[in-house]
PDB file of N, CA and C in Angstrom:
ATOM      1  N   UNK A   1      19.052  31.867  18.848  1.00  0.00           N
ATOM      2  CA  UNK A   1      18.181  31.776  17.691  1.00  0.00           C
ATOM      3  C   UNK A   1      18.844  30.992  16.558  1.00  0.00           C
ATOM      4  N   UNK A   2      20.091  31.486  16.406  1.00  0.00           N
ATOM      5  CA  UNK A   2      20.934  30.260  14.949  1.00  0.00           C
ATOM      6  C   UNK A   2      20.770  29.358  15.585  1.00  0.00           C
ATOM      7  N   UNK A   3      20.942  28.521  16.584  1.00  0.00           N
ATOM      8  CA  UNK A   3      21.229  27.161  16.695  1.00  0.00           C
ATOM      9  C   UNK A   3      19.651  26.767  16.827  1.00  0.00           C
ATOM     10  N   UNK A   4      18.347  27.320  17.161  1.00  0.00           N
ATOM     11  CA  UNK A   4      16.677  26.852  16.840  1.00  0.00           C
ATOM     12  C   UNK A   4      16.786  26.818  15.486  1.00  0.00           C
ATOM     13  N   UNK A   5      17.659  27.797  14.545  1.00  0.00           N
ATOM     14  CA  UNK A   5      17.301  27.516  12.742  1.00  0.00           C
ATOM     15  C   UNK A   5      18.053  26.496  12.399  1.00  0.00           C
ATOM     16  N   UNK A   6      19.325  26.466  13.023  1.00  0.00           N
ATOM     17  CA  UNK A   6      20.452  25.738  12.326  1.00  0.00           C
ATOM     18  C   UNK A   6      19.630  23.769  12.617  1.00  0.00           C
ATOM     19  N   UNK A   7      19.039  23.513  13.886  1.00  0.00           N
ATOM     20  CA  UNK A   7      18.217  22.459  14.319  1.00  0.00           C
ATOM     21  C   UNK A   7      16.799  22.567  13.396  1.00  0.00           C
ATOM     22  N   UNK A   8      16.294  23.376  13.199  1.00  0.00           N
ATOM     23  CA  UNK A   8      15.498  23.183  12.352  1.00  0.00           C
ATOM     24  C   UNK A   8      15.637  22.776  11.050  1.00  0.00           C
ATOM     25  N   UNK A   9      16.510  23.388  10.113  1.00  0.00           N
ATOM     26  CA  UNK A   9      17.245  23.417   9.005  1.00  0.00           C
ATOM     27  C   UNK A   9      17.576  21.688   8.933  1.00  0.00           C
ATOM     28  N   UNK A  10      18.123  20.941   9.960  1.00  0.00           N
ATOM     29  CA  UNK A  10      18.934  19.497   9.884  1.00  0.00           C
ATOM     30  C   UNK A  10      18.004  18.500   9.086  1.00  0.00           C
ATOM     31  N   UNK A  11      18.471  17.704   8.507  1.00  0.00           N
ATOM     32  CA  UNK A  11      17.397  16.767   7.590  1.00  0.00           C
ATOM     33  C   UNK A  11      16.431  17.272   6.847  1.00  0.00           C
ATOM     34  N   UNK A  12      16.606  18.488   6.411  1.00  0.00           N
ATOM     35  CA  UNK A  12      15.467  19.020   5.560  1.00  0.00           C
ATOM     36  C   UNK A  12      15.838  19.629   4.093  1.00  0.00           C
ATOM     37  N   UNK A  13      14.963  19.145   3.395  1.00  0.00           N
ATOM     38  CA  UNK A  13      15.716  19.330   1.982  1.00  0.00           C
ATOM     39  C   UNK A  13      14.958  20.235   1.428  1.00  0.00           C
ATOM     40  N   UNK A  14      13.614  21.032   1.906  1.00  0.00           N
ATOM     41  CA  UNK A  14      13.394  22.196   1.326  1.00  0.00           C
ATOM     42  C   UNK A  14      12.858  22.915   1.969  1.00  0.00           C
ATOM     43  N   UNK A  15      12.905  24.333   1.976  1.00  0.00           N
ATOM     44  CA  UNK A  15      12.587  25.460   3.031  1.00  0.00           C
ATOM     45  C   UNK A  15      11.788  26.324   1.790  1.00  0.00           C
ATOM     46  N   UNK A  16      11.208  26.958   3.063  1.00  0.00           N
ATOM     47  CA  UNK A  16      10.610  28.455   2.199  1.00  0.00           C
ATOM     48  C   UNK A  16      11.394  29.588   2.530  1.00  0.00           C
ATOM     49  N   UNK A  17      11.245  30.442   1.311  1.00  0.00           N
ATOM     50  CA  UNK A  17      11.849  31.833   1.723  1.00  0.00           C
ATOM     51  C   UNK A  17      10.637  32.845   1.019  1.00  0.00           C
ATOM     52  N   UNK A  18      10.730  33.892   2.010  1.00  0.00           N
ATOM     53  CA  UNK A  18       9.769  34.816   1.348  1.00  0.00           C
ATOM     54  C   UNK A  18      10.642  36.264   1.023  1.00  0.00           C
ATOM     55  N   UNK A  19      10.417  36.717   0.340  1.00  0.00           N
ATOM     56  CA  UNK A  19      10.848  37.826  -0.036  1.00  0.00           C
ATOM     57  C   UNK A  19       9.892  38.949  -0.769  1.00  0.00           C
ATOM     58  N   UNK A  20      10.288  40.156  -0.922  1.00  0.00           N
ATOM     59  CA  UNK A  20       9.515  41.214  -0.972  1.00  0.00           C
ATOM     60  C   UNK A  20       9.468  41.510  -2.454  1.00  0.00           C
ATOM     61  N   UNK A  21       8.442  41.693  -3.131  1.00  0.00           N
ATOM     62  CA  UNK A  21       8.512  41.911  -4.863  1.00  0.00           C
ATOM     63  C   UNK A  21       8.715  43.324  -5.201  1.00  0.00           C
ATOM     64  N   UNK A  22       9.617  43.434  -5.831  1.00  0.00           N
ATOM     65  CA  UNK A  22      10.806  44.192  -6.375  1.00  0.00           C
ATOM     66  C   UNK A  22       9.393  45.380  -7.039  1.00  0.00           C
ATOM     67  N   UNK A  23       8.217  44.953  -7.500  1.00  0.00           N
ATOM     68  CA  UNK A  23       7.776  45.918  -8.348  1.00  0.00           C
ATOM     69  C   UNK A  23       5.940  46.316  -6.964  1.00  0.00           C
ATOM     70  N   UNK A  24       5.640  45.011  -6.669  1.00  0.00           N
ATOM     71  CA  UNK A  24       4.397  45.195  -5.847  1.00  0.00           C
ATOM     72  C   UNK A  24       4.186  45.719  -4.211  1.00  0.00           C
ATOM     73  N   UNK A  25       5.878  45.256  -3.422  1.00  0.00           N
ATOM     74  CA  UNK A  25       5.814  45.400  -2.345  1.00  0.00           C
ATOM     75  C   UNK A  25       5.896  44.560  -1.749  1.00  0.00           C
ATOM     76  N   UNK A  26       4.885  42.960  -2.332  1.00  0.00           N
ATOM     77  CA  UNK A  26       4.038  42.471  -1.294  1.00  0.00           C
ATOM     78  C   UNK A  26       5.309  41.247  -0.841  1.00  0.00           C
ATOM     79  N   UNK A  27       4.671  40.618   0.234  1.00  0.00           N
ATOM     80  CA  UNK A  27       5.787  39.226   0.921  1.00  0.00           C
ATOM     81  C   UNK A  27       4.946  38.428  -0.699  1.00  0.00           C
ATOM     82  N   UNK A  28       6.313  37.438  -1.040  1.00  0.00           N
ATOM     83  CA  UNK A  28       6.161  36.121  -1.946  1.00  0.00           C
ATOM     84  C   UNK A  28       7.080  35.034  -1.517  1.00  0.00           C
ATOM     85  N   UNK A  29       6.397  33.609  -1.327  1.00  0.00           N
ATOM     86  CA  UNK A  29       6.674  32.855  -0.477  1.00  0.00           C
ATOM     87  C   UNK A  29       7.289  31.529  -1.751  1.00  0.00           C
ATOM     88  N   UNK A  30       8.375  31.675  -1.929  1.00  0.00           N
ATOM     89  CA  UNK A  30       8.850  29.883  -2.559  1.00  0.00           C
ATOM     90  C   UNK A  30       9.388  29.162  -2.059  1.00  0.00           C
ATOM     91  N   UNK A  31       8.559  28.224  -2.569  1.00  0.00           N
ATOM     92  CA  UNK A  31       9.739  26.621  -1.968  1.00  0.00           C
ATOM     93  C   UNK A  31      11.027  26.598  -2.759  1.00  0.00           C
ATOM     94  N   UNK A  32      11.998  26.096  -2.084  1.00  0.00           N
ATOM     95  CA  UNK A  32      13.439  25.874  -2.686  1.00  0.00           C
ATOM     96  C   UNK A  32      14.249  25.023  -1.744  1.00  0.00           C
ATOM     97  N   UNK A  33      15.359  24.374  -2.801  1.00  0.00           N
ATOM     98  CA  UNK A  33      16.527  23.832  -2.034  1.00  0.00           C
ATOM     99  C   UNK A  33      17.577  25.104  -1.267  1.00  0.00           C
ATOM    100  N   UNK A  34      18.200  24.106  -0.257  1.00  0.00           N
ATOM    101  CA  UNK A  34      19.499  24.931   0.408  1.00  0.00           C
ATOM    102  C   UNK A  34      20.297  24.411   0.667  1.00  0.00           C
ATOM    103  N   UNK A  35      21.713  24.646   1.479  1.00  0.00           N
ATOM    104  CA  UNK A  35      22.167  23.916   1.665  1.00  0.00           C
ATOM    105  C   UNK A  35      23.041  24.741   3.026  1.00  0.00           C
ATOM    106  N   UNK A  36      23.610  24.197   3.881  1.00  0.00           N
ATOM    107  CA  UNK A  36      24.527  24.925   4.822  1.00  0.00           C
ATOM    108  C   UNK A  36      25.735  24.940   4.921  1.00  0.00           C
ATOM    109  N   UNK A  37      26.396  25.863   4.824  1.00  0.00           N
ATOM    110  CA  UNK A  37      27.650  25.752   5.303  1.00  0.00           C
ATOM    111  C   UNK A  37      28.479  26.678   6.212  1.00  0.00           C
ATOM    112  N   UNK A  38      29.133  27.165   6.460  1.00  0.00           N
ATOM    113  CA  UNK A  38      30.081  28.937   6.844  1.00  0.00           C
ATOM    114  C   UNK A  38      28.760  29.293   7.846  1.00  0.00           C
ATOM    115  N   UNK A  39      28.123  28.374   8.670  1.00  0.00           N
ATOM    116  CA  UNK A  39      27.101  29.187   9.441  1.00  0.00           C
ATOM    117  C   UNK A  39      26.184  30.057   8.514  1.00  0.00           C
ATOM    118  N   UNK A  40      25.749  29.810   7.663  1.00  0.00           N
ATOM    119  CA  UNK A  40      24.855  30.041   6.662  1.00  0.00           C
ATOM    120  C   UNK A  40      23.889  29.721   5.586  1.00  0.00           C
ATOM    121  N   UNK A  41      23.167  29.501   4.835  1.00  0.00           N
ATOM    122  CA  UNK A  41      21.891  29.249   4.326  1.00  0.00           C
ATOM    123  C   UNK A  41      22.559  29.475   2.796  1.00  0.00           C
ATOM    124  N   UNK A  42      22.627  28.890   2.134  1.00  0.00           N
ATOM    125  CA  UNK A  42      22.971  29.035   0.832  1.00  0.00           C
ATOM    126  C   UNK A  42      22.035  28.922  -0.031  1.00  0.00           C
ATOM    127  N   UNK A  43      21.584  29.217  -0.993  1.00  0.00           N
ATOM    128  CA  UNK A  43      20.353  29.538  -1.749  1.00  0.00           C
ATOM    129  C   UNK A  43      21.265  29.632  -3.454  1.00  0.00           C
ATOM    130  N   UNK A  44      20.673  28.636  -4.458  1.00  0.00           N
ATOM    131  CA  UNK A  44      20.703  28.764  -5.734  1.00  0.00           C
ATOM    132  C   UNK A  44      19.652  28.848  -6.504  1.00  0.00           C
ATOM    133  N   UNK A  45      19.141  29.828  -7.262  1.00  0.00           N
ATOM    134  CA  UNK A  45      17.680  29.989  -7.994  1.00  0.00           C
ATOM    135  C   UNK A  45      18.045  29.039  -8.863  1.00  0.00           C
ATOM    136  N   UNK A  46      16.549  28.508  -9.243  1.00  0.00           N
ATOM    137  CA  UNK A  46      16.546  27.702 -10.494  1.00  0.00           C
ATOM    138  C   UNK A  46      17.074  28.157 -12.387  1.00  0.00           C
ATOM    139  N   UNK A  47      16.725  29.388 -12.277  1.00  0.00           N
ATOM    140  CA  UNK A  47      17.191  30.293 -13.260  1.00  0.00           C
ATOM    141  C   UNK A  47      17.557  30.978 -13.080  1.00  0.00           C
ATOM    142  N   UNK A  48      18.908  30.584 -12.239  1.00  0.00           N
ATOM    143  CA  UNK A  48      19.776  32.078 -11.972  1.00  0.00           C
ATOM    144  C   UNK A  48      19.492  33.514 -11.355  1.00  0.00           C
ATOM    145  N   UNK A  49      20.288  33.936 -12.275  1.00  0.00           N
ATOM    146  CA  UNK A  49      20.060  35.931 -11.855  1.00  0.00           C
ATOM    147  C   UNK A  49      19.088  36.205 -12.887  1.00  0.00           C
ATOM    148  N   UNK A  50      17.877  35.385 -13.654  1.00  0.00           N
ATOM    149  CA  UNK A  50      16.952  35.175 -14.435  1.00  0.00           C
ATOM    150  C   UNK A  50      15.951  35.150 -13.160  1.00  0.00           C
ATOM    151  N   UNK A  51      15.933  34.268 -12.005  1.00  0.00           N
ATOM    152  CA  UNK A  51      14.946  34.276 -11.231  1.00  0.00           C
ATOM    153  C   UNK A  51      14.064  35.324 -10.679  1.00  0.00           C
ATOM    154  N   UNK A  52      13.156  35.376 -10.693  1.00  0.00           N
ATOM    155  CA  UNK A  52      12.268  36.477 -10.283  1.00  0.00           C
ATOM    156  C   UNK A  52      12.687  36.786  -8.716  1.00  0.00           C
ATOM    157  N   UNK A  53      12.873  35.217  -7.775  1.00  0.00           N
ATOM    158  CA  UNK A  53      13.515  35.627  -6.677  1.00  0.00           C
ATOM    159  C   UNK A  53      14.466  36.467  -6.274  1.00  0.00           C
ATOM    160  N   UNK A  54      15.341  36.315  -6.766  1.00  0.00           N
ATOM    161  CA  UNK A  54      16.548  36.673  -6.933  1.00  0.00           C
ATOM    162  C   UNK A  54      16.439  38.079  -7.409  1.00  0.00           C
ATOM    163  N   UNK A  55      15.816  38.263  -8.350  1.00  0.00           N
ATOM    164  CA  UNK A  55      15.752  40.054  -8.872  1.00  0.00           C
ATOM    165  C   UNK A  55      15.083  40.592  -7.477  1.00  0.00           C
ATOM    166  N   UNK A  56      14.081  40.048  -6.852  1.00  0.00           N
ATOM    167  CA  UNK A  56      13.764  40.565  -5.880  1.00  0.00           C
ATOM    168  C   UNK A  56      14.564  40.637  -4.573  1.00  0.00           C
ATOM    169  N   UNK A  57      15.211  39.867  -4.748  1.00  0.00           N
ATOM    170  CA  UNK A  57      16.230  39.761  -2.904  1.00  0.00           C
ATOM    171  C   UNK A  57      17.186  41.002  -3.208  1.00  0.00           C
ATOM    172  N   UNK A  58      18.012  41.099  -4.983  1.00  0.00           N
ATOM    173  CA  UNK A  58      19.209  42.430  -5.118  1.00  0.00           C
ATOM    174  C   UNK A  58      17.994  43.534  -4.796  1.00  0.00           C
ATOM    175  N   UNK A  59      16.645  43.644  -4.949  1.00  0.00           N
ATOM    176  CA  UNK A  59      16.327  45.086  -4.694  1.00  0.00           C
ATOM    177  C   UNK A  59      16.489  45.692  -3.624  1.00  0.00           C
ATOM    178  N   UNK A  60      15.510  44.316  -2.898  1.00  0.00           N
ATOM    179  CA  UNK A  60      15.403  44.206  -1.265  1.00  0.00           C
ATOM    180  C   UNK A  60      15.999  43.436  -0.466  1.00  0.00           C
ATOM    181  N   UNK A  61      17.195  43.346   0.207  1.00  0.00           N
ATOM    182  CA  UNK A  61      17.733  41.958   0.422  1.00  0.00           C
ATOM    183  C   UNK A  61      16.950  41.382   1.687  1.00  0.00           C
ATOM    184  N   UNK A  62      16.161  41.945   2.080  1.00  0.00           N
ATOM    185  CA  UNK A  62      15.802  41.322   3.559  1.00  0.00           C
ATOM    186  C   UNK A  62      15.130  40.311   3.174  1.00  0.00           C
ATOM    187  N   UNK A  63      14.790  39.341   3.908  1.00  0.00           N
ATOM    188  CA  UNK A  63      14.636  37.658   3.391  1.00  0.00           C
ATOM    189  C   UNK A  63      13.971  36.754   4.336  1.00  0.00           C
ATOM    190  N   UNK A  64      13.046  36.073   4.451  1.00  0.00           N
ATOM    191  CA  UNK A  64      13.066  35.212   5.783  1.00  0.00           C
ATOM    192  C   UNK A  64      12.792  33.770   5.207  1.00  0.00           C
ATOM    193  N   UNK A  65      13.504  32.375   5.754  1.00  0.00           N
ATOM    194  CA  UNK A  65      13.577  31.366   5.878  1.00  0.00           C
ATOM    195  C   UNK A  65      12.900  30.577   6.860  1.00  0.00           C
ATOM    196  N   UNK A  66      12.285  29.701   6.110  1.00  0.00           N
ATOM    197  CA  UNK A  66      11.475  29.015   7.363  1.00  0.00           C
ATOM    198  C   UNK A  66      11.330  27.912   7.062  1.00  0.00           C
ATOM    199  N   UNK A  67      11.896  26.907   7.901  1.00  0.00           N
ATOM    200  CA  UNK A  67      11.444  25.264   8.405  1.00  0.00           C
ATOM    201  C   UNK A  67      10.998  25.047   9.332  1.00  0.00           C
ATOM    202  N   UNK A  68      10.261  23.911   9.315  1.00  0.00           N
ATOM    203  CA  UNK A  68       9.787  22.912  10.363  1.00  0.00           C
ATOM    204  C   UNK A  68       8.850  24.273  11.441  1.00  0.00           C
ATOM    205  N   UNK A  69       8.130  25.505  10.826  1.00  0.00           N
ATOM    206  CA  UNK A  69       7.828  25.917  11.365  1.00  0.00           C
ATOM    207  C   UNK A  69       8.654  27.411  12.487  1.00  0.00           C
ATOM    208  N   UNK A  70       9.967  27.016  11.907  1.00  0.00           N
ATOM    209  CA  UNK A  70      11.116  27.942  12.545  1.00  0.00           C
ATOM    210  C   UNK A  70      11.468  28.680  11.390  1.00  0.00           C
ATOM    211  N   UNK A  71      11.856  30.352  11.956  1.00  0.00           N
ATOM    212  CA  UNK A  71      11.765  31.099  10.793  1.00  0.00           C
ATOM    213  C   UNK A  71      12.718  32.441  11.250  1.00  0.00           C
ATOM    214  N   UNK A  72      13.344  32.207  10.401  1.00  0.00           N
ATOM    215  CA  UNK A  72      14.945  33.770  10.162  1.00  0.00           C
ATOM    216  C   UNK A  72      14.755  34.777   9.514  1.00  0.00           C
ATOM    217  N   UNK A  73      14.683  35.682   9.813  1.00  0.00           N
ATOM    218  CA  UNK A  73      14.749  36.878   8.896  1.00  0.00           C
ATOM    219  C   UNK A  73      15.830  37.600   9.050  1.00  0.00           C
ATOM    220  N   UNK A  74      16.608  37.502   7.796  1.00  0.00           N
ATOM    221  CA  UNK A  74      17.884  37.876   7.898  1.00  0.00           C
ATOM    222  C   UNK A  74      18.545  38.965   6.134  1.00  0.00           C
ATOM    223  N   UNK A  75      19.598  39.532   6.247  1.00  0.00           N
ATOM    224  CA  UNK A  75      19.818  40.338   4.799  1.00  0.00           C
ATOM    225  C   UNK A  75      20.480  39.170   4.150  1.00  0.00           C
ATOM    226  N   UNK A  76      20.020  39.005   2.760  1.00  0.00           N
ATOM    227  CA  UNK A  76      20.432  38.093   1.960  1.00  0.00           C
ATOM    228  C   UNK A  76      21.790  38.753   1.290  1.00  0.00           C
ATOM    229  N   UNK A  77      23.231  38.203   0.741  1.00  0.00           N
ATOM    230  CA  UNK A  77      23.719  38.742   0.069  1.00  0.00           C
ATOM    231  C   UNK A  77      23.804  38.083  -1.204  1.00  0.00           C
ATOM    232  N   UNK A  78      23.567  38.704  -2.430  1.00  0.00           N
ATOM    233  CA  UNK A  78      23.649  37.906  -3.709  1.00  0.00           C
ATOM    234  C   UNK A  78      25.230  37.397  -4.302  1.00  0.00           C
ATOM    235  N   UNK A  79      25.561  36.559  -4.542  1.00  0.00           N
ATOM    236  CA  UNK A  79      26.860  35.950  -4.798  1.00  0.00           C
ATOM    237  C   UNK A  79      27.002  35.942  -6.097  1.00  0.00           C
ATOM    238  N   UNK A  80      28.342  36.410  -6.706  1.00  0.00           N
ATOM    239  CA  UNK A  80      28.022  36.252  -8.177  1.00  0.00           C
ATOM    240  C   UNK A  80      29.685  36.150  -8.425  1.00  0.00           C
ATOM    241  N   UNK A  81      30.121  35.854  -7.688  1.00  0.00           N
ATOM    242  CA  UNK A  81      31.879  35.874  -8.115  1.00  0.00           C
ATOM    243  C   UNK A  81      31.500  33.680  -8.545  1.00  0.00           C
ATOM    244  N   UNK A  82      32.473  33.554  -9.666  1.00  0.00           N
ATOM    245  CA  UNK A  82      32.228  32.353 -10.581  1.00  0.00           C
ATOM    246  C   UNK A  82      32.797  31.345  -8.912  1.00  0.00           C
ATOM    247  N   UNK A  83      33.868  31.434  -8.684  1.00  0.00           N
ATOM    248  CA  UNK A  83      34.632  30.295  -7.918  1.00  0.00           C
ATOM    249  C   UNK A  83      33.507  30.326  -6.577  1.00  0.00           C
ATOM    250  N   UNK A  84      32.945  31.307  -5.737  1.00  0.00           N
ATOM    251  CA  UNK A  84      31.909  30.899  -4.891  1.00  0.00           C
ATOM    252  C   UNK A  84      31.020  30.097  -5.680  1.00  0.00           C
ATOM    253  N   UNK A  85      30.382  30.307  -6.698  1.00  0.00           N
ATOM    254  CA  UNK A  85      29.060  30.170  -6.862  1.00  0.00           C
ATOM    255  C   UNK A  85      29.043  28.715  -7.181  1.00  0.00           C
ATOM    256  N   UNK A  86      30.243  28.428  -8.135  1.00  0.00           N
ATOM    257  CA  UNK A  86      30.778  26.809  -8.327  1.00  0.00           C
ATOM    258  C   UNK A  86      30.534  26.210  -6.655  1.00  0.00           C
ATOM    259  N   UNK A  87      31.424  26.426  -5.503  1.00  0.00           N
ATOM    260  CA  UNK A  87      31.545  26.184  -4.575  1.00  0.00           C
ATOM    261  C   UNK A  87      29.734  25.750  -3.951  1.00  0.00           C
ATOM    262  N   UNK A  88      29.002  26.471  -4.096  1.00  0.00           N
ATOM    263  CA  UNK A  88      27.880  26.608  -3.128  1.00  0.00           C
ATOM    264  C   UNK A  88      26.864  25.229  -4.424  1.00  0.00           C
ATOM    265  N   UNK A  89      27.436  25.241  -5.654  1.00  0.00           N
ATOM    266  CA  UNK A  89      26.711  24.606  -6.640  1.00  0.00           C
ATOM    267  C   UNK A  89      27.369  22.961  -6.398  1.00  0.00           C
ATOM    268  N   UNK A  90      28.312  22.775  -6.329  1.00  0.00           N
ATOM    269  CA  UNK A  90      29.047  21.440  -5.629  1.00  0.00           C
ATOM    270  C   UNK A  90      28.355  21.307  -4.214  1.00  0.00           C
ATOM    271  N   UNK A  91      27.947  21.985  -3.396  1.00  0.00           N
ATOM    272  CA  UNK A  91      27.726  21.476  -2.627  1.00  0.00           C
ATOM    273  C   UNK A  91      26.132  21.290  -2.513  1.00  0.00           C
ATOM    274  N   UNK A  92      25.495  21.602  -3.499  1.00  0.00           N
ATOM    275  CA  UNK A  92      24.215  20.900  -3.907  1.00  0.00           C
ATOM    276  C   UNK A  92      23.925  19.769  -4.481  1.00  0.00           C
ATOM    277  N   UNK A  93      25.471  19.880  -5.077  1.00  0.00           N
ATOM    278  CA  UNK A  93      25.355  18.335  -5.804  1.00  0.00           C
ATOM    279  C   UNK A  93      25.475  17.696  -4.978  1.00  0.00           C
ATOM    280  N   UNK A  94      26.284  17.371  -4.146  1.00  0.00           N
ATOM    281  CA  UNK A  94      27.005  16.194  -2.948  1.00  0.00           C
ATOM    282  C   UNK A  94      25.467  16.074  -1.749  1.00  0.00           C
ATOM    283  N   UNK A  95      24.382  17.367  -1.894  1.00  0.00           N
ATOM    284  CA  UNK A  95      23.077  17.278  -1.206  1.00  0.00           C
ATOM    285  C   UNK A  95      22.242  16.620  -2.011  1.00  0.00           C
ATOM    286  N   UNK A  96      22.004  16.755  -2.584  1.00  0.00           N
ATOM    287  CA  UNK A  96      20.483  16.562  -3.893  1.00  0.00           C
ATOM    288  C   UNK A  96      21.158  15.517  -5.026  1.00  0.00           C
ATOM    289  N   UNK A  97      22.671  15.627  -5.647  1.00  0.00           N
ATOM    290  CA  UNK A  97      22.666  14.680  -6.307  1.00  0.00           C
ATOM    291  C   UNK A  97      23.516  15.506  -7.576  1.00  0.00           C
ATOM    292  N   UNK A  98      24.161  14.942  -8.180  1.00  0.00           N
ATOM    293  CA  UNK A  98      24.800  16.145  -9.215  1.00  0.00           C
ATOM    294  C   UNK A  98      23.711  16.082 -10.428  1.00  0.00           C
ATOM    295  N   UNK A  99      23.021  14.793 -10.680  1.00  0.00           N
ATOM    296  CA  UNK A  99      22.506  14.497 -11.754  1.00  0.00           C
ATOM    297  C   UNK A  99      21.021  15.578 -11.960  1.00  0.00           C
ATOM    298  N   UNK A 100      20.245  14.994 -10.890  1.00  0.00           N
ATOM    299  CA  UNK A 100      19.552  16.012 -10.316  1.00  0.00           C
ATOM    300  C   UNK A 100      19.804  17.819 -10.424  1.00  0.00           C
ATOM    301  N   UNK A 101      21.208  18.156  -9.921  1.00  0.00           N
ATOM    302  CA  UNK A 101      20.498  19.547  -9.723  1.00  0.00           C
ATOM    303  C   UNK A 101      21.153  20.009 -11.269  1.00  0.00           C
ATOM    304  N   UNK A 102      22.632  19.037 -12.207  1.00  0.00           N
ATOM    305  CA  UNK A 102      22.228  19.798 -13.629  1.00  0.00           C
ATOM    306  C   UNK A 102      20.962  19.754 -13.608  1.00  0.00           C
ATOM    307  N   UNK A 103      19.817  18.685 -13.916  1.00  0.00           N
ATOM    308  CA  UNK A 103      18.505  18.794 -14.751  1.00  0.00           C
ATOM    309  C   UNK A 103      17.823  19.897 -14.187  1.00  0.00           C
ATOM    310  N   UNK A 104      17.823  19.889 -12.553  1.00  0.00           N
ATOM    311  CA  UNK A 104      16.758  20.995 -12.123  1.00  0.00           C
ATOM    312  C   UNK A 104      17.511  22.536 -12.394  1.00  0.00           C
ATOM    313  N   UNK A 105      18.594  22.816 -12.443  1.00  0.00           N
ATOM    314  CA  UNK A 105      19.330  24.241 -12.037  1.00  0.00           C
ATOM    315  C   UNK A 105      19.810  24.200 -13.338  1.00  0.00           C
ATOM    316  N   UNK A 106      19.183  24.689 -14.638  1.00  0.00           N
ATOM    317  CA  UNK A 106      20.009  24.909 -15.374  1.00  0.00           C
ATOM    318  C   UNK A 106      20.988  26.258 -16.043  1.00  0.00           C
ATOM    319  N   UNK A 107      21.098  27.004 -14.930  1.00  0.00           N
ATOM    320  CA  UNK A 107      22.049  28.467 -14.961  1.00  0.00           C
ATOM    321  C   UNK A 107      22.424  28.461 -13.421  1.00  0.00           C
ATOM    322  N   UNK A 108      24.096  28.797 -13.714  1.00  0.00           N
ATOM    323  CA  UNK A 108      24.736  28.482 -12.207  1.00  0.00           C
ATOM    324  C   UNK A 108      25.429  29.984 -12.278  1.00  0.00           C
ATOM    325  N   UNK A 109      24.542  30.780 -12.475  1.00  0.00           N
ATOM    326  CA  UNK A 109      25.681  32.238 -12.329  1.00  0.00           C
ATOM    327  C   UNK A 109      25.983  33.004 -11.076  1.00  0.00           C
ATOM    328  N   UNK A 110      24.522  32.658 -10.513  1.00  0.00           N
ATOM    329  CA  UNK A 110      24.610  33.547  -8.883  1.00  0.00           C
ATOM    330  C   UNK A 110      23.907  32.331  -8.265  1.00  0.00           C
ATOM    331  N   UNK A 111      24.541  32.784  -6.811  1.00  0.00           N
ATOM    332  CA  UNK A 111      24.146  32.105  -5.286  1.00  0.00           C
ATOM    333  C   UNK A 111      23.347  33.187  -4.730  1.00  0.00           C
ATOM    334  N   UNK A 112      23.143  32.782  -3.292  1.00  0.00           N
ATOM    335  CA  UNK A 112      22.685  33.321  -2.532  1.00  0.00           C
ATOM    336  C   UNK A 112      23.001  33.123  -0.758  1.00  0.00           C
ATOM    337  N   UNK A 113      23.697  34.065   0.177  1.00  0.00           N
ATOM    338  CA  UNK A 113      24.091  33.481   1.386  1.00  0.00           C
ATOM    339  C   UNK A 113      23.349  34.401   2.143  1.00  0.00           C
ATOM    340  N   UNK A 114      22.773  33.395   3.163  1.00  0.00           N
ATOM    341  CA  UNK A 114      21.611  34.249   4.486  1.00  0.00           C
ATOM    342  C   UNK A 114      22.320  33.472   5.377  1.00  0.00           C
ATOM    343  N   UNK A 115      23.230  34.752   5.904  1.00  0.00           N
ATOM    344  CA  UNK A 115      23.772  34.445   7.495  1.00  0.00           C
ATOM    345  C   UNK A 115      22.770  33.852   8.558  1.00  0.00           C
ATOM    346  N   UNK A 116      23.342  32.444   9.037  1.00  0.00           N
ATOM    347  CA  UNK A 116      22.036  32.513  10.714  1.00  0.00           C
ATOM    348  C   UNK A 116      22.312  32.979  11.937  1.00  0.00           C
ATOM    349  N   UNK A 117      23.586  33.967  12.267  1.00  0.00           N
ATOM    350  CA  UNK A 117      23.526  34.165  13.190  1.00  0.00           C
ATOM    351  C   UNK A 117      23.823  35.828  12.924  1.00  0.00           C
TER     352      UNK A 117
END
């Protein structure tokens, strides 16, 4: 199954993730960037530990990812130590562009890692 996500995942610059709302229950589905590395799915909200996503993944971490029609459901862990989160934020830049993700990401406090295997 990792290596159908990890092939799905290749050349693709945005996935959905759905996650469960912290106050309603229900599945909520956003588009977002990722990036891979450590055999894993790296995830930075646009507004941080501000993101509504994100408040919802620390309640509930279960998570599912889906490209190209291929789809993971896996426990998200929220990242919040400074030297990862730099780490996973460099490597968005070197994906998307540094210029780019300052303008789009403007709070770099927490990550996000969804193991694929």
């Amino acid at each position: 199954m990792a290596n159908a996500v990890w092939d799905a995942l290749d050349g693709v610059r945005e996935v959905e993730i759905t996650v469960t709302g912290r106050r309603t229950g229900r599945q909520i589905t956003h588009p977002v960037w990722f990036v891979l590395d450590e055999d894993s799915v790296f995830l930075v909200p646009v507004t941080g530990s501000d993101s509504q996503w994100y408040k919802n993944v620390r309640q509930t971490p279960m998570i599912e990812v889906t490209a190209n029609g291929t789809a993971l459901s896996s426990s998200a862990t929220p990242i919040t130590e400074a030297d990862r989160v730099n780490h996973v934020v460099e490597l968005f830049k070197a994906k998307y562009g540094a210029d780019t993700v300052e303008r789009s990401y403007p709070k770099h406090d927490v990550a996000v890692q969804v193991p694929l295997g």
